[in-house]
C-alpha atoms as a PDB file:
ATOM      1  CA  UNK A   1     -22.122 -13.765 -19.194  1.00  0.00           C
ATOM      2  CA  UNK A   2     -23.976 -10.576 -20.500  1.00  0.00           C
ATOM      3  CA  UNK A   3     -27.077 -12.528 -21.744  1.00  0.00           C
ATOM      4  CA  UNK A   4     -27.180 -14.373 -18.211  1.00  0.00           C
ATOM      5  CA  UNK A   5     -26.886 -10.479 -16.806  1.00  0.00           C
ATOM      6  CA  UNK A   6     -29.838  -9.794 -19.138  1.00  0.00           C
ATOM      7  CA  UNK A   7     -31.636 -12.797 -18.062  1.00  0.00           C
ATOM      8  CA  UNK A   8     -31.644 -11.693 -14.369  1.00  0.00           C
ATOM      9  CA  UNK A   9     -32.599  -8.291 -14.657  1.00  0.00           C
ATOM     10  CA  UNK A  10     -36.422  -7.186 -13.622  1.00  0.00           C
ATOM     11  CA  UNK A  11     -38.631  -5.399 -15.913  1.00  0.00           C
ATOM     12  CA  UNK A  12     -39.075  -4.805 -19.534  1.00  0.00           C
ATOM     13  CA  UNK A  13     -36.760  -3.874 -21.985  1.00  0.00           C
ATOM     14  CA  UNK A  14     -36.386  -0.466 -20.942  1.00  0.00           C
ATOM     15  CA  UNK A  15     -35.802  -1.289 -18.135  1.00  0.00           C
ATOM     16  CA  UNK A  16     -33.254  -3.107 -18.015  1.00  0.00           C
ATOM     17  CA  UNK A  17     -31.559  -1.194 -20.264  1.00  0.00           C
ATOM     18  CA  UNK A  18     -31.646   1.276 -17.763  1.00  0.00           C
ATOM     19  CA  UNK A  19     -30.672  -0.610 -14.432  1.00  0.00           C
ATOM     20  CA  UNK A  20     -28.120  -2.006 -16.779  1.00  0.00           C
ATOM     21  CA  UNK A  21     -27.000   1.636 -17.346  1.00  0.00           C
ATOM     22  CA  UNK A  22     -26.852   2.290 -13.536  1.00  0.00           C
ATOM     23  CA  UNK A  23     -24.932  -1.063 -13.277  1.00  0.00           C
ATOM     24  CA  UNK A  24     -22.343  -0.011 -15.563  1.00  0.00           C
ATOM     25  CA  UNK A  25     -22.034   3.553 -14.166  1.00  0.00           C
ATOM     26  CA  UNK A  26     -21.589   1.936 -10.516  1.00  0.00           C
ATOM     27  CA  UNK A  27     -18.623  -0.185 -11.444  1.00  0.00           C
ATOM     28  CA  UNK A  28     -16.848   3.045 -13.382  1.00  0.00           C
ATOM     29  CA  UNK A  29     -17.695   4.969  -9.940  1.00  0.00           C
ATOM     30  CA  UNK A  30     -16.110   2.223  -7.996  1.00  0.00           C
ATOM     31  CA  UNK A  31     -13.185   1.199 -10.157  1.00  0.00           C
ATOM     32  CA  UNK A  32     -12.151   5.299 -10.369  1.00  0.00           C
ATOM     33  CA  UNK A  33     -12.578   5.973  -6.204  1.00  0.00           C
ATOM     34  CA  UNK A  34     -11.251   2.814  -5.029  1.00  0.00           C
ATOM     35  CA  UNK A  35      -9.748   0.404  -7.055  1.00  0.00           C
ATOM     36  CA  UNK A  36      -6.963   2.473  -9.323  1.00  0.00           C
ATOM     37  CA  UNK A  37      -5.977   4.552  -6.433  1.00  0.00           C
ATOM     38  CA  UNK A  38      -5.747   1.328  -4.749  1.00  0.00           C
ATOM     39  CA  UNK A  39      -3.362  -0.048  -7.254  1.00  0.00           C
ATOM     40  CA  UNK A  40      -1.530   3.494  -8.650  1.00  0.00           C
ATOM     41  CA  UNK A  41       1.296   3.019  -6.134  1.00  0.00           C
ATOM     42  CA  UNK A  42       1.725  -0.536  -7.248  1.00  0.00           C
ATOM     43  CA  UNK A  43       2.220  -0.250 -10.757  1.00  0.00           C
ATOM     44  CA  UNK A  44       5.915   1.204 -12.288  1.00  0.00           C
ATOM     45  CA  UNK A  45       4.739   4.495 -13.849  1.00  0.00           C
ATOM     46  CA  UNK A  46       7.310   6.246 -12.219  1.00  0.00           C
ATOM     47  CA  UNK A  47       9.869   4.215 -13.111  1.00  0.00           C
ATOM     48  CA  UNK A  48      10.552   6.334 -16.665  1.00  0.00           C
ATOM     49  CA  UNK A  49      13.156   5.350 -19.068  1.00  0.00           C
ATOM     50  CA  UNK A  50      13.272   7.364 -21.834  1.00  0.00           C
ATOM     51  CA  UNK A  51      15.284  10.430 -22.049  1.00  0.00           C
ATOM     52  CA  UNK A  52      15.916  13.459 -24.039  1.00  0.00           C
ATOM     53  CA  UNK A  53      18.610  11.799 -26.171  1.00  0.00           C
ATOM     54  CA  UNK A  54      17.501  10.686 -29.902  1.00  0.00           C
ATOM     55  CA  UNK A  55      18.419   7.378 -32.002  1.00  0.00           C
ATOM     56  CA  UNK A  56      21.468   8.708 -32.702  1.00  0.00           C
ATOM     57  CA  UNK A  57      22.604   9.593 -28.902  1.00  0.00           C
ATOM     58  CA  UNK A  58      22.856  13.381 -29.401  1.00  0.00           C
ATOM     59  CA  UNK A  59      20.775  15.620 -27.271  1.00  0.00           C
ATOM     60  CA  UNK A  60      18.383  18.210 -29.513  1.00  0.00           C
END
């Protein structure tokens, strides 16, 4: 998949490197400002079930 990315890129090595660099850098921008807060309500991080109590039952 990366090497057909590659493939399809314009200009020279540097280049790409660089528009690859952008690339990357866009989908972090877009997965941080619209997909996770999309999903944070979704997923069970609130639903916590660990307590204070250790192996043993007794609270420290």
């Amino acid at each position: 998949m990366y090497g057909w990315i590659w493939r399809h890129l314009p200009g020279n090595t540097w280049v790409r490197g660089f528009v690859s660099l952008v690339l990357a850098l866009a989908v972090v921008y877009v997965l941080f400002q619209y997909v996770f807060p999309w999903a944070e309500p979704l997923l069970p991080f609130g639903d916590v079930t660990v307590d204070s109590a250790g192996p043993t039952g007794v609270v420290r």
